[in-house]
N, C-alpha and C. Protein backbone atom coordinates (compact mmCIF):
# COMPACT_ATOMS: atom_id res chain seq x y z
N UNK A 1 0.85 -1.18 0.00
CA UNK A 1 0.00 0.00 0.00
C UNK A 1 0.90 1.25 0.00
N UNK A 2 0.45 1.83 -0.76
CA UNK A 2 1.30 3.58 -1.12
C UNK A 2 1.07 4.21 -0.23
N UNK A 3 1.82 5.24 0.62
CA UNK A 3 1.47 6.30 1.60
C UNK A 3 0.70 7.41 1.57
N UNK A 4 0.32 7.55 1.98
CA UNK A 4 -1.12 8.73 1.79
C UNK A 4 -0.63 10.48 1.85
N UNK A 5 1.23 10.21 1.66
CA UNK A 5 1.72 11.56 1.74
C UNK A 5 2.53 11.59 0.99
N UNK A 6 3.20 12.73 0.04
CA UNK A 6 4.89 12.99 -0.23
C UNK A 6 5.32 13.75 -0.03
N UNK A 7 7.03 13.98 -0.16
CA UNK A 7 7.85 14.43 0.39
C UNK A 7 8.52 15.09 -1.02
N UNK A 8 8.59 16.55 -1.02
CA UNK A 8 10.48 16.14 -2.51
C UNK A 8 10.85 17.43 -1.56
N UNK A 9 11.94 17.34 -2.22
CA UNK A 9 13.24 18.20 -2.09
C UNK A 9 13.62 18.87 -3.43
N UNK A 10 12.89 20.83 -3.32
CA UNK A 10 12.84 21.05 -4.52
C UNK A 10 14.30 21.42 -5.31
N UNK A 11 15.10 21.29 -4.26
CA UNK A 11 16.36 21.76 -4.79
C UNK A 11 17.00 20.48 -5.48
N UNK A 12 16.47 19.37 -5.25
CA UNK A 12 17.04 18.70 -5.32
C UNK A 12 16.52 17.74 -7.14
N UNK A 13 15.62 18.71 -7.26
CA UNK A 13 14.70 18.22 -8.71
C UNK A 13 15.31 18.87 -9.63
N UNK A 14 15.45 18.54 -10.70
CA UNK A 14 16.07 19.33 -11.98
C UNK A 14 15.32 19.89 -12.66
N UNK A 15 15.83 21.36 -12.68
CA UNK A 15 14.98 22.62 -13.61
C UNK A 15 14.78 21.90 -14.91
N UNK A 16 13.23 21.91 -15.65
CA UNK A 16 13.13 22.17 -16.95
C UNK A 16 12.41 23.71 -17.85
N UNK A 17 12.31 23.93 -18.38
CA UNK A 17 12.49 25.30 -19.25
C UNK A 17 10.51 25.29 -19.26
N UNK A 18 9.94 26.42 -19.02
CA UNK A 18 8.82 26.65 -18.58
C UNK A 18 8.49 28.35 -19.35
N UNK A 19 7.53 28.99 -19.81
CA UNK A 19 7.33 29.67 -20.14
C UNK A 19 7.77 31.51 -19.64
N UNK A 20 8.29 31.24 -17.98
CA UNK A 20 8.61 32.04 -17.44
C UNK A 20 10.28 32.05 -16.87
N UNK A 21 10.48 31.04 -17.25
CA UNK A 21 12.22 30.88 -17.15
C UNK A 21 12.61 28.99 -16.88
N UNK A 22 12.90 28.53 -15.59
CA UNK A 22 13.09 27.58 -15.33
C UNK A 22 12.71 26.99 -13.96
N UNK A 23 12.19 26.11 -14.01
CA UNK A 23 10.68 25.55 -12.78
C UNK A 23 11.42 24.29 -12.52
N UNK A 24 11.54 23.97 -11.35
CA UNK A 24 11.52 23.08 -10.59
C UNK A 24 10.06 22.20 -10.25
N UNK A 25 9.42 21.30 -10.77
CA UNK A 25 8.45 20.87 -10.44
C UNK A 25 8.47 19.62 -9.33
N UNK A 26 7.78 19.80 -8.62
CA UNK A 26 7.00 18.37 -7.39
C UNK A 26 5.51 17.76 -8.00
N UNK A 27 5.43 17.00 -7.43
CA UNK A 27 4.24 15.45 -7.36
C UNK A 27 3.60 15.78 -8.84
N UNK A 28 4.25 16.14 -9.82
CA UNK A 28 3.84 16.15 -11.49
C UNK A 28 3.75 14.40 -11.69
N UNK A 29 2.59 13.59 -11.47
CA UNK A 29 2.73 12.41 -11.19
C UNK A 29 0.85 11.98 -11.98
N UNK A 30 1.39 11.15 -12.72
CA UNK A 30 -0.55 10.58 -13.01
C UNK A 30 -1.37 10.04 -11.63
N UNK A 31 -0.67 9.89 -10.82
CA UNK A 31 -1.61 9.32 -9.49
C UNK A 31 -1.84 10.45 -8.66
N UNK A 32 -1.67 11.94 -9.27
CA UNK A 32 -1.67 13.13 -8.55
C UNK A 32 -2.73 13.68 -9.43
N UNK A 33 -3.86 13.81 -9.04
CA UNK A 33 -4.88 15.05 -9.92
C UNK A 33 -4.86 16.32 -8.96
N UNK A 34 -4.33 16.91 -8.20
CA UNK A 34 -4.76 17.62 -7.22
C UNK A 34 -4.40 18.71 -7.50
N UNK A 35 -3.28 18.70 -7.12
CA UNK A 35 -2.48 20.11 -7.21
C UNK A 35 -0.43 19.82 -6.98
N UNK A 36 -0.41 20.45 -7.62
CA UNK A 36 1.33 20.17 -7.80
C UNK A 36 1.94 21.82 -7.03
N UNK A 37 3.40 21.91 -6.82
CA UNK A 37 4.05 22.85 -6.94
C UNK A 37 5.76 23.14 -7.82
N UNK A 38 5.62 24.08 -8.01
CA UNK A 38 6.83 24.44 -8.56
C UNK A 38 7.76 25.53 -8.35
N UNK A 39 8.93 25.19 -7.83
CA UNK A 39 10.06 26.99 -8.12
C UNK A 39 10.24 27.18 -8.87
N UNK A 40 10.22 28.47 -9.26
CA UNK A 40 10.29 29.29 -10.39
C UNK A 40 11.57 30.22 -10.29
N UNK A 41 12.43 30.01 -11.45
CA UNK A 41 13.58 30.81 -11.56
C UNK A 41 13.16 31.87 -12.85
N UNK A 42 12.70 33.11 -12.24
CA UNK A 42 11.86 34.06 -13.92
C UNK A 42 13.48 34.50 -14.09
N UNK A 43 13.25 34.46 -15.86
CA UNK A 43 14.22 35.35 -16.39
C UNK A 43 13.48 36.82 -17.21
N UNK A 44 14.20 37.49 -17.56
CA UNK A 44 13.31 39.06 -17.87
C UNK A 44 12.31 38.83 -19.23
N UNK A 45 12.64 38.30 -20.17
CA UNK A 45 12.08 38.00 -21.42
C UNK A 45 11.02 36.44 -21.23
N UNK A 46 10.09 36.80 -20.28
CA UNK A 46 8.70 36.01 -20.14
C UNK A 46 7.98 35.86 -20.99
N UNK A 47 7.59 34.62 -21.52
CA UNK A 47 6.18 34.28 -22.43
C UNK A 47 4.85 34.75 -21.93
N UNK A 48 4.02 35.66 -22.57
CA UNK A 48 2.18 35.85 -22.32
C UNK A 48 2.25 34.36 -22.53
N UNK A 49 1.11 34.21 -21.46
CA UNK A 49 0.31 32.69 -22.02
C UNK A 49 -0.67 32.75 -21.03
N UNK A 50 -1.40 31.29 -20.91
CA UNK A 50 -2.73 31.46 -19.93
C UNK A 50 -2.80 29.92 -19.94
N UNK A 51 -3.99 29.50 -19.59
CA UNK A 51 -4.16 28.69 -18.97
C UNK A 51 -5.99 28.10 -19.31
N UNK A 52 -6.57 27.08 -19.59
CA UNK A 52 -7.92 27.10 -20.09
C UNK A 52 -8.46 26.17 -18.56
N UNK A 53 -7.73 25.43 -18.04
CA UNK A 53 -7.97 24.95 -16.81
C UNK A 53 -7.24 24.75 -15.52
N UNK A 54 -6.58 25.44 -15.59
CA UNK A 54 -5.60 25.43 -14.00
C UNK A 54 -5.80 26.57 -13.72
N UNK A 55 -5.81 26.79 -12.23
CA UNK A 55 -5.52 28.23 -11.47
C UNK A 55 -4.51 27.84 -10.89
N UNK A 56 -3.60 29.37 -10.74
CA UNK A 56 -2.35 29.16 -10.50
C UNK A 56 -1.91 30.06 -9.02
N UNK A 57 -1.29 29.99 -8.40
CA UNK A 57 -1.14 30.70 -7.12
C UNK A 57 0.18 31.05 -6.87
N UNK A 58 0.27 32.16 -7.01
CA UNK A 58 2.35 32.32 -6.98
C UNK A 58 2.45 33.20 -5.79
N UNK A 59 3.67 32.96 -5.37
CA UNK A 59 4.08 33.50 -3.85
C UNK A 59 6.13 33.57 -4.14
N UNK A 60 6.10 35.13 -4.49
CA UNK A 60 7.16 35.84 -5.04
C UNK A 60 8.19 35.70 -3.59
N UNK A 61 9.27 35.05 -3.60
CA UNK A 61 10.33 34.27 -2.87
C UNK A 61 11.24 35.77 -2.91
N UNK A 62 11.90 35.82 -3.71
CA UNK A 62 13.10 36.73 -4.54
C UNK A 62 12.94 37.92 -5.27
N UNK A 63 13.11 39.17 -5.43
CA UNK A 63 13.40 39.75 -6.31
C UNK A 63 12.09 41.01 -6.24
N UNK A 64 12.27 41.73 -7.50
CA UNK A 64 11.39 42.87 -7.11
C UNK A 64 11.01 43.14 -8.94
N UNK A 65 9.22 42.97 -9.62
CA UNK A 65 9.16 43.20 -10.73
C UNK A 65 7.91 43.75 -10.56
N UNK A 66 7.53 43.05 -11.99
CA UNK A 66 5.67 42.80 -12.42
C UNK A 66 5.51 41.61 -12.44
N UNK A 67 4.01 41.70 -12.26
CA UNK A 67 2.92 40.32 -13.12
C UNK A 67 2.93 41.23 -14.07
N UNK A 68 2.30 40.95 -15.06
CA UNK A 68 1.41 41.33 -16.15
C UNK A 68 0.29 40.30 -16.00
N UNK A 69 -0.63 40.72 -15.95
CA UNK A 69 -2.49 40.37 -15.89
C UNK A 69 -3.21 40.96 -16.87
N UNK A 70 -4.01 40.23 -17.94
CA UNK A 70 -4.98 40.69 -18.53
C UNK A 70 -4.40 42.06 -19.78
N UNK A 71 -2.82 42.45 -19.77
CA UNK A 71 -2.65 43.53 -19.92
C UNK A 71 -2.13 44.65 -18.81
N UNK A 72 -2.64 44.51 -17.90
CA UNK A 72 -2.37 45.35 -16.82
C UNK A 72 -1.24 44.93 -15.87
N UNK A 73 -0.19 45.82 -15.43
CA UNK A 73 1.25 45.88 -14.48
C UNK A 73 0.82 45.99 -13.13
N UNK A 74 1.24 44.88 -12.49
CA UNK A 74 0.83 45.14 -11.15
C UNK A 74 2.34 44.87 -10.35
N UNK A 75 2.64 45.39 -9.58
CA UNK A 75 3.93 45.44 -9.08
C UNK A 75 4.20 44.32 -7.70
N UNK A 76 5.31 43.38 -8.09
CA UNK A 76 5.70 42.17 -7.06
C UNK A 76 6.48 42.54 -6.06
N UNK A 77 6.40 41.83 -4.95
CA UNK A 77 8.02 41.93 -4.19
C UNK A 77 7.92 40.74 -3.36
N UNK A 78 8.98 40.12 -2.83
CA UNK A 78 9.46 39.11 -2.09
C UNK A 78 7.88 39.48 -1.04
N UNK A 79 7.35 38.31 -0.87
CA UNK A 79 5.81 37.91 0.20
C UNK A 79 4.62 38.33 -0.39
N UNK A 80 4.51 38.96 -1.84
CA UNK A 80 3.19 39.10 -2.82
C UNK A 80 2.63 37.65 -3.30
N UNK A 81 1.24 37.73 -3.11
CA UNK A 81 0.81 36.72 -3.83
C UNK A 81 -0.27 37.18 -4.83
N UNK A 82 -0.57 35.82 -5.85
CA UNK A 82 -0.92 36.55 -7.19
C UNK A 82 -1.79 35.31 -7.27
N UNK A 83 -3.16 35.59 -7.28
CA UNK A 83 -4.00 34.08 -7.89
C UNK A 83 -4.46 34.41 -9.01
N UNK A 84 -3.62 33.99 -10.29
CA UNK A 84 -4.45 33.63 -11.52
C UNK A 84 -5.34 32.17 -12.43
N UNK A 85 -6.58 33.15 -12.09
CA UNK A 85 -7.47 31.94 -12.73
C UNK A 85 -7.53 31.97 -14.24
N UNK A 86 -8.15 30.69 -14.95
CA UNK A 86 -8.02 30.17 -15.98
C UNK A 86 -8.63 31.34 -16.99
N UNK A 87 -7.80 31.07 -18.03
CA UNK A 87 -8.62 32.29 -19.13
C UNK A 87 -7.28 34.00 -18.97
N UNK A 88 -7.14 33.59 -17.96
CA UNK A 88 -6.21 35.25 -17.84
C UNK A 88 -4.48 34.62 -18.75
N UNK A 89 -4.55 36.09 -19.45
CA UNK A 89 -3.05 36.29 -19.87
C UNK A 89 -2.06 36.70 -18.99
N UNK A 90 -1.18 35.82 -18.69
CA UNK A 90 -0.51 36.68 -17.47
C UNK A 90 1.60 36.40 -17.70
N UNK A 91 2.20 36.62 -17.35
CA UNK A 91 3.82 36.93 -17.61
C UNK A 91 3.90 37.60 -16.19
N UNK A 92 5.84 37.14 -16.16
CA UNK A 92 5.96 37.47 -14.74
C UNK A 92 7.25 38.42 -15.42
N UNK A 93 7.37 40.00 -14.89
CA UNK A 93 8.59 40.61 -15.65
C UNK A 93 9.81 40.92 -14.59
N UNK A 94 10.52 40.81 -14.61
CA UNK A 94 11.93 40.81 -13.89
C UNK A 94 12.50 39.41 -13.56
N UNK A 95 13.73 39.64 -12.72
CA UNK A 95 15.02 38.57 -12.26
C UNK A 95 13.73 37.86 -10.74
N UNK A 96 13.10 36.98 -11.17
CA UNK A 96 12.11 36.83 -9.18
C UNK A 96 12.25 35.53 -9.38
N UNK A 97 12.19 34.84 -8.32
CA UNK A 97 12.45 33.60 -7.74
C UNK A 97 10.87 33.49 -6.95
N UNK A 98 10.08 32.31 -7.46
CA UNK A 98 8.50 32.25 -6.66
C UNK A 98 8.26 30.99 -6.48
N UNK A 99 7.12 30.58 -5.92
CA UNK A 99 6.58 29.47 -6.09
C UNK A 99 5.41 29.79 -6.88
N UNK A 100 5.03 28.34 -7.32
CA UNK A 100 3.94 28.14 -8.13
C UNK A 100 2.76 27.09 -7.63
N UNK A 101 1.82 27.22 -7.65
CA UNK A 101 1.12 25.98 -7.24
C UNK A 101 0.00 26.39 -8.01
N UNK A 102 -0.66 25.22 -8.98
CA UNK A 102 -1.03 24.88 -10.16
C UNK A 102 -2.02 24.06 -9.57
N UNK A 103 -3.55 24.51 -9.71
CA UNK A 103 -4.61 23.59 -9.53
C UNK A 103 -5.20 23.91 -10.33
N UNK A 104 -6.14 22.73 -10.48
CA UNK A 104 -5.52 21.32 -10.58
C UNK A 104 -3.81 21.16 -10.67
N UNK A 105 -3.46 19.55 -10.42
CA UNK A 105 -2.29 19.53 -10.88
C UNK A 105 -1.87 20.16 -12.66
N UNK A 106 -0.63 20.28 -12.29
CA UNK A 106 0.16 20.97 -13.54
C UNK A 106 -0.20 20.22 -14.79
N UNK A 107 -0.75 20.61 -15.68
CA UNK A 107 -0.57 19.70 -16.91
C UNK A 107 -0.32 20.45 -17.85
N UNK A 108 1.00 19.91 -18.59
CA UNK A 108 1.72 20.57 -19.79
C UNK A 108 1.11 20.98 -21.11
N UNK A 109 0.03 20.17 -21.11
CA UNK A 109 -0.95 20.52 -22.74
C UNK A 109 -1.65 21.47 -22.03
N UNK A 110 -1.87 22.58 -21.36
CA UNK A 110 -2.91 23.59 -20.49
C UNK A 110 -2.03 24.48 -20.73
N UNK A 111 -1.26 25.11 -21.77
CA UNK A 111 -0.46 26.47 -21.54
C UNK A 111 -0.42 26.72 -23.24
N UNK A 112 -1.09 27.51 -22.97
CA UNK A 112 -1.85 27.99 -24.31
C UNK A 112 -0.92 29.76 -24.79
N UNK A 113 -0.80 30.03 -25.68
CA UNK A 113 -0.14 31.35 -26.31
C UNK A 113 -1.04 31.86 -27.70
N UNK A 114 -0.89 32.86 -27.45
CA UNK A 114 -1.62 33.59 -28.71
C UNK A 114 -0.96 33.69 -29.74
């Protein structure tokens, strides 16, 4: 019987290349529908994109920028949080280090660009 909990170590997961720089992902797993998380390493030149079914919840670790939402600049800093729901265009602008948590879990065909 499987344990009814997990554990990772995000430092310890290897960055892959993500629309906003390079993400560290946890429990990205088919026996996971729930919700996943990810660190986020933003670099300045961010992809617009969105999302048709995940809401996303970021909690800015590092650094000092923008979101971009919908079009509109809203200004980050290390302890901002940002809930974007599905349907919004959103980009993260500056050098910031965040978390991500993606509900539903993360799924890679859900990141849509104009």
């Amino acid at each position: 019987m499987s344990p009814n909990y997990a554990i990772a170590h995000l430092d310890e997961i290897s960055p892959v290349p993500c629309p906003c720089g390079q993400s560290r992902r946890a429990f990205v797993t088919p026996d996971n529908p729930v919700a996943t998380i990810h660190l986020v390493d933003a670099r300045v030149d961010t992809q617009t994109h969105y999302h048709k079914k995940l809401t996303e919840i970021y909690l800015i670790l590092e650094g000092t920028g923008h979101m971009e939402l919908d079009g509109l600049l809203h200004p980050v800093k290390p302890m901002s949080t940002v809930l974007i729901k599905p349907g919004c265009r959103h980009r993260i602008i500056g050098r910031i280090k965040f978390v991500n948590i993606p509900v539903p879990a993360f799924d890679p065909h859900d990141e849509w660009f104009d």
